[in-house]
N, C-alpha and C. Protein backbone atom coordinates (compact mmCIF):
# COMPACT_ATOMS: atom_id res chain seq x y z
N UNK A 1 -90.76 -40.97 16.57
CA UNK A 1 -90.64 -40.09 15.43
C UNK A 1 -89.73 -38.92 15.82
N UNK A 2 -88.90 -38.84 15.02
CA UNK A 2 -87.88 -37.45 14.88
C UNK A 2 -87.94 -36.05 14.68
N UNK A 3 -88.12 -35.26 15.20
CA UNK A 3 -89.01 -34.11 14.73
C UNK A 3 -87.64 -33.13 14.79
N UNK A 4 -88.01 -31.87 13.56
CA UNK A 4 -86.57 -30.45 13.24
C UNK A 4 -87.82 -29.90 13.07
N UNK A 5 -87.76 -28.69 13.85
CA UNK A 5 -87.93 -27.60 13.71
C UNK A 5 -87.46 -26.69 12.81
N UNK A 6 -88.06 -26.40 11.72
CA UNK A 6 -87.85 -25.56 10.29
C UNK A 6 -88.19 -24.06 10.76
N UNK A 7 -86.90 -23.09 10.75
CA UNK A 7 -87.39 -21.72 11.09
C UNK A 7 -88.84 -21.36 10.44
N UNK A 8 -88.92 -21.84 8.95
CA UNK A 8 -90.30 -21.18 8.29
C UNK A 8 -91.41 -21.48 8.61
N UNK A 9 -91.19 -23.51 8.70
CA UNK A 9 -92.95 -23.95 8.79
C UNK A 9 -93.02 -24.87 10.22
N UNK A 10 -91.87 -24.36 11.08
CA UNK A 10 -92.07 -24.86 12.11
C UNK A 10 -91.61 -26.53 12.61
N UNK A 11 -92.57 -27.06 13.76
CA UNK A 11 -92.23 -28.58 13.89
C UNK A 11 -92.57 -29.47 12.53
N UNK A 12 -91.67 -30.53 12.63
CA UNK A 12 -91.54 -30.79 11.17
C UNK A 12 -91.21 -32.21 11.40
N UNK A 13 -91.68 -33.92 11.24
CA UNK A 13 -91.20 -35.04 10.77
C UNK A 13 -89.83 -34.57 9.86
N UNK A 14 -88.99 -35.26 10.30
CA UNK A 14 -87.05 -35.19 10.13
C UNK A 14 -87.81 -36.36 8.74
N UNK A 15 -88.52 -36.74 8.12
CA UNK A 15 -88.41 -37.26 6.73
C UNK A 15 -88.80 -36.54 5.77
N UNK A 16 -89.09 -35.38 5.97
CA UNK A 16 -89.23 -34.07 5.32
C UNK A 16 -87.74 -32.87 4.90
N UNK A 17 -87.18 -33.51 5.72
CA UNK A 17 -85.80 -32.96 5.55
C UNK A 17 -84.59 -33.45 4.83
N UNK A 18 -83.45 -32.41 3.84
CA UNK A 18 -82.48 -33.47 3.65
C UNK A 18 -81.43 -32.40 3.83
N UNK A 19 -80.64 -33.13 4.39
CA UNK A 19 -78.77 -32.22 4.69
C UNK A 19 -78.33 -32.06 3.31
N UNK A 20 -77.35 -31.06 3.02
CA UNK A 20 -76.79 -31.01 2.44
C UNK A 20 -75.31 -30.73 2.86
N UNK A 21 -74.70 -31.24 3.68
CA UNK A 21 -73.73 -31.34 4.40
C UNK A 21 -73.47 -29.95 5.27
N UNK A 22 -71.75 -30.24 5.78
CA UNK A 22 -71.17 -28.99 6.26
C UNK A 22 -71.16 -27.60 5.84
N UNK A 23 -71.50 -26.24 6.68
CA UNK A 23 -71.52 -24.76 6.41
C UNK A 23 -70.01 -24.83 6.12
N UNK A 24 -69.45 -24.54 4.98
CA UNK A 24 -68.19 -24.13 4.90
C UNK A 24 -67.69 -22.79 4.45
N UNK A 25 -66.72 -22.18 4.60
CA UNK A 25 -66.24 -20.70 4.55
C UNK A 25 -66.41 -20.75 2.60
N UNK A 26 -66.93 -19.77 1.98
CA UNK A 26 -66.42 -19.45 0.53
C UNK A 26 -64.70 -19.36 0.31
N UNK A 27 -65.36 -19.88 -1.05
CA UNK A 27 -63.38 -20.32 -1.79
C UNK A 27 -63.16 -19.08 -2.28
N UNK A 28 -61.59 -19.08 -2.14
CA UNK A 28 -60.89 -17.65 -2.67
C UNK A 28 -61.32 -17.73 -4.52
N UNK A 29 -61.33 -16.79 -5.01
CA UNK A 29 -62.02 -16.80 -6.55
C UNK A 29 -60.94 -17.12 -6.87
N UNK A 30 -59.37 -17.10 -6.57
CA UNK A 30 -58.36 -17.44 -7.05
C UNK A 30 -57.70 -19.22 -6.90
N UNK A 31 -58.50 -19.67 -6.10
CA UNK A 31 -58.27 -21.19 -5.48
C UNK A 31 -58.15 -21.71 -7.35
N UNK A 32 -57.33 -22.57 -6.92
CA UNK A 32 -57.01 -23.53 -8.11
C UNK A 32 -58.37 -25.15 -7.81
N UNK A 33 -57.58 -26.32 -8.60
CA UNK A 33 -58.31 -26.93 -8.82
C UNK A 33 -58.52 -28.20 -7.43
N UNK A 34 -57.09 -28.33 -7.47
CA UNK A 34 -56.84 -28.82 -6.28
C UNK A 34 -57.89 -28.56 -5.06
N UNK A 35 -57.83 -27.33 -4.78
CA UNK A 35 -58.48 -26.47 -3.82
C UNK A 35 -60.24 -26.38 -4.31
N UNK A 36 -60.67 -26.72 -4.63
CA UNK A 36 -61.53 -26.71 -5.54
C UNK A 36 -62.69 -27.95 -4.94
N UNK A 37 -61.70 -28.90 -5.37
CA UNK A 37 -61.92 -30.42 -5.19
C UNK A 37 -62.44 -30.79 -3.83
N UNK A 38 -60.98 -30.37 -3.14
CA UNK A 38 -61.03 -30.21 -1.34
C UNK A 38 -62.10 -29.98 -0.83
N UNK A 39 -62.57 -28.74 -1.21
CA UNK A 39 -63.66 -28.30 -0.88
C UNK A 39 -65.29 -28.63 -1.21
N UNK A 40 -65.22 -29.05 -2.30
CA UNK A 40 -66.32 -30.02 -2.70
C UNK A 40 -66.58 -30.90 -2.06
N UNK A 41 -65.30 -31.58 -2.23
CA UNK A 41 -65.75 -33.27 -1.44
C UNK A 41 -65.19 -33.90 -0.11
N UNK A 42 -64.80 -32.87 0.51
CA UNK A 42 -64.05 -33.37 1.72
C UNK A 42 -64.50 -33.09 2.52
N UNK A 43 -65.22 -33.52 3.60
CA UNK A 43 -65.57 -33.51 4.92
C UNK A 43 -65.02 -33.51 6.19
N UNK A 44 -65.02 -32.44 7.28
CA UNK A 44 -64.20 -32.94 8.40
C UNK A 44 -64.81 -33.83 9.16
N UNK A 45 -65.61 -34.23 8.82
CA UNK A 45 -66.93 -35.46 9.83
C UNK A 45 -66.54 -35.21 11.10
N UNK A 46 -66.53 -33.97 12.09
CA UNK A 46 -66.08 -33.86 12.99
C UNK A 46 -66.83 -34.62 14.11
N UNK A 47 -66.40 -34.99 15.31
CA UNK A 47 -67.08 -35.14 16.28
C UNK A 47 -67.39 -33.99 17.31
N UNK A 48 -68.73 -33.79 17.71
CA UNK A 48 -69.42 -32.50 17.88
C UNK A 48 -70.41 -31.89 17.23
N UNK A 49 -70.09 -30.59 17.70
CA UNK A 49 -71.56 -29.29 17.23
C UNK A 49 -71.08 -29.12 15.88
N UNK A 50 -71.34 -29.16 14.79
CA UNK A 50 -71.34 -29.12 13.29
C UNK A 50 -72.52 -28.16 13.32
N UNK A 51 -72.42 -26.77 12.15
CA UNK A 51 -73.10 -26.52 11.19
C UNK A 51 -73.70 -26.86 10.23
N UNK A 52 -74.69 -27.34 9.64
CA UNK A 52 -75.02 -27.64 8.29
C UNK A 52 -75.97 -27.34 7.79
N UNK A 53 -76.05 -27.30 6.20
CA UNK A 53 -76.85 -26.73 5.80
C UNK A 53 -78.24 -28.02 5.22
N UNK A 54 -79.53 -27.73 4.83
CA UNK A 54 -81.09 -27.91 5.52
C UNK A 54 -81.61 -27.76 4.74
N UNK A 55 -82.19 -29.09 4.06
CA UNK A 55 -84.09 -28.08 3.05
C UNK A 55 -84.90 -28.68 3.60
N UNK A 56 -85.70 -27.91 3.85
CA UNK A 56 -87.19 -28.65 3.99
C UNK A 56 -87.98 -28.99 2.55
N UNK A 57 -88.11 -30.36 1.86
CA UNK A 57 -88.29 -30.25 0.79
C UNK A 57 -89.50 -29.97 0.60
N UNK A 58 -90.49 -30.02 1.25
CA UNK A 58 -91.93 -29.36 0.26
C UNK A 58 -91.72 -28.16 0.40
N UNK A 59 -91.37 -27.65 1.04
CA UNK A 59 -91.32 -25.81 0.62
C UNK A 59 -90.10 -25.30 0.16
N UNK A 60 -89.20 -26.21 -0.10
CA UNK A 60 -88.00 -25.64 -0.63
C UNK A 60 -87.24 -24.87 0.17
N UNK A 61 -87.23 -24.61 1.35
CA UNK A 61 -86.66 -24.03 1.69
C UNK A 61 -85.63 -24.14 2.75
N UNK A 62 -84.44 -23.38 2.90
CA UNK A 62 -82.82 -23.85 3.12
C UNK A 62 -82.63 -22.91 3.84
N UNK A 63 -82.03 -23.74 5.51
CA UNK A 63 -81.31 -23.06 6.38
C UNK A 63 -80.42 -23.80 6.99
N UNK A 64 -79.99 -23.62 8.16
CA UNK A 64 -78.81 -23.86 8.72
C UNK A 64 -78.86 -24.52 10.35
N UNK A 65 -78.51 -25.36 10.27
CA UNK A 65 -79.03 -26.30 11.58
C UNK A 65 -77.78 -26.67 12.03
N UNK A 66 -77.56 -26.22 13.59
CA UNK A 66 -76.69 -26.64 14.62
C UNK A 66 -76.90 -28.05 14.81
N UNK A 67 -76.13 -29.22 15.02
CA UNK A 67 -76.35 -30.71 14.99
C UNK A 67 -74.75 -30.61 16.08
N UNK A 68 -75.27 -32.00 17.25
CA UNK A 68 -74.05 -32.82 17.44
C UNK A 68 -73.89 -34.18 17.02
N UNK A 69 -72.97 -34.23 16.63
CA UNK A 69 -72.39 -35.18 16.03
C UNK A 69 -72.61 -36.57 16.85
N UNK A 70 -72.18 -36.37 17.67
CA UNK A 70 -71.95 -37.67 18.80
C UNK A 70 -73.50 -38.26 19.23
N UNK A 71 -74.52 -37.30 19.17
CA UNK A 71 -75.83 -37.89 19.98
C UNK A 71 -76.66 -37.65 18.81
N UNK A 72 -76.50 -36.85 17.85
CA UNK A 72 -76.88 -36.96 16.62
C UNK A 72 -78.66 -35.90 17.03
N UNK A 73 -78.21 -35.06 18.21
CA UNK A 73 -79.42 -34.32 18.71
C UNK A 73 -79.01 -32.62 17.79
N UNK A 74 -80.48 -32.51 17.19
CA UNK A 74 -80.82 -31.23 16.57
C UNK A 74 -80.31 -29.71 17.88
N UNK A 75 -79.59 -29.24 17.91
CA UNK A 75 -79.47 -28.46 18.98
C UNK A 75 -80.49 -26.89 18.49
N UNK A 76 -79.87 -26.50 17.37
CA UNK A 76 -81.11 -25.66 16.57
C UNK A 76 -80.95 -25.46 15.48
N UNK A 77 -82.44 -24.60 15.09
CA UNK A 77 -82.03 -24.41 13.34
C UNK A 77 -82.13 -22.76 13.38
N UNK A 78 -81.46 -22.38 12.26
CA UNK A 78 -82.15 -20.65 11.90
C UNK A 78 -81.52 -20.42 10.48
N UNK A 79 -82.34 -19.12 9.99
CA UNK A 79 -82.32 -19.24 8.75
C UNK A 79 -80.70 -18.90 8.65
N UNK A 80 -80.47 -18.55 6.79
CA UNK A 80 -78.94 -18.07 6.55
C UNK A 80 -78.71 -16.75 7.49
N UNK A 81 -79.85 -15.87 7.38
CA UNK A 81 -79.36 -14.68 7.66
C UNK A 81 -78.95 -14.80 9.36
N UNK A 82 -79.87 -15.18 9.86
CA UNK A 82 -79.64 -15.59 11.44
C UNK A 82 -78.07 -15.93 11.60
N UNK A 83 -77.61 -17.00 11.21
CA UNK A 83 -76.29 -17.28 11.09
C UNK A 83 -75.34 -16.62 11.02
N UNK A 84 -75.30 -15.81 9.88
CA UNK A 84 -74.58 -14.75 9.43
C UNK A 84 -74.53 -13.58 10.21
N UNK A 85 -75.56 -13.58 10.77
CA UNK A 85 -75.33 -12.11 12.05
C UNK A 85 -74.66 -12.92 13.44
N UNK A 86 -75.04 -14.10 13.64
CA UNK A 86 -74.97 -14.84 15.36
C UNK A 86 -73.33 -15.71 14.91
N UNK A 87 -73.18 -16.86 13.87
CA UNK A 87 -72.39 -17.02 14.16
C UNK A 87 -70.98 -16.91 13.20
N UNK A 88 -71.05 -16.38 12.10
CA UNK A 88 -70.00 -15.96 11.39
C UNK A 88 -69.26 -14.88 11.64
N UNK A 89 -68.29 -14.45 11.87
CA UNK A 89 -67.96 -13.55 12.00
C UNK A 89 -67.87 -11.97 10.82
């Protein structure tokens, strides 16, 4: 069994969880449609440490989980705000 650690409710069965893909930067309010699109639906499926974003669905609640790509190992999770102070600039 697969277990993520949910900043809120802790160790957690990974079938309790669903991705909602890659953390990506906000679009300029001026981006056209093109740009728009890109960003919706395009993925860099990188190989590696990826950001992404996390619900835990019985409690609804959404954070941000470090993942590698290649071994497909949870490295960590923390909430938005955590992120936003540690790794966004």
């Amino acid at each position: 069994m697969k277990i993520m650690t949910c900043p809120l409710n802790g160790p957690r069965n990974i079938s309790e969880f669903v991705c909602y893909g890659d953390v990506k930067p906000p679009l300029s309010p001026d981006a056209d449609a093109a740009a728009c699109g890109r960003a919706i639906y395009l993925e860099k499926n990188l190989a590696g440490i990826v950001h992404e974003w996390w619900i835990h669905v019985p409690s609804t609640f959404v954070f941000i989980a470090e993942r590698d790509t290649r071994t497909d190992e949870i490295i960590r999770t923390m909430t938005v705000e955590a992120y936003e102070r540690e790794i966004r600039p």
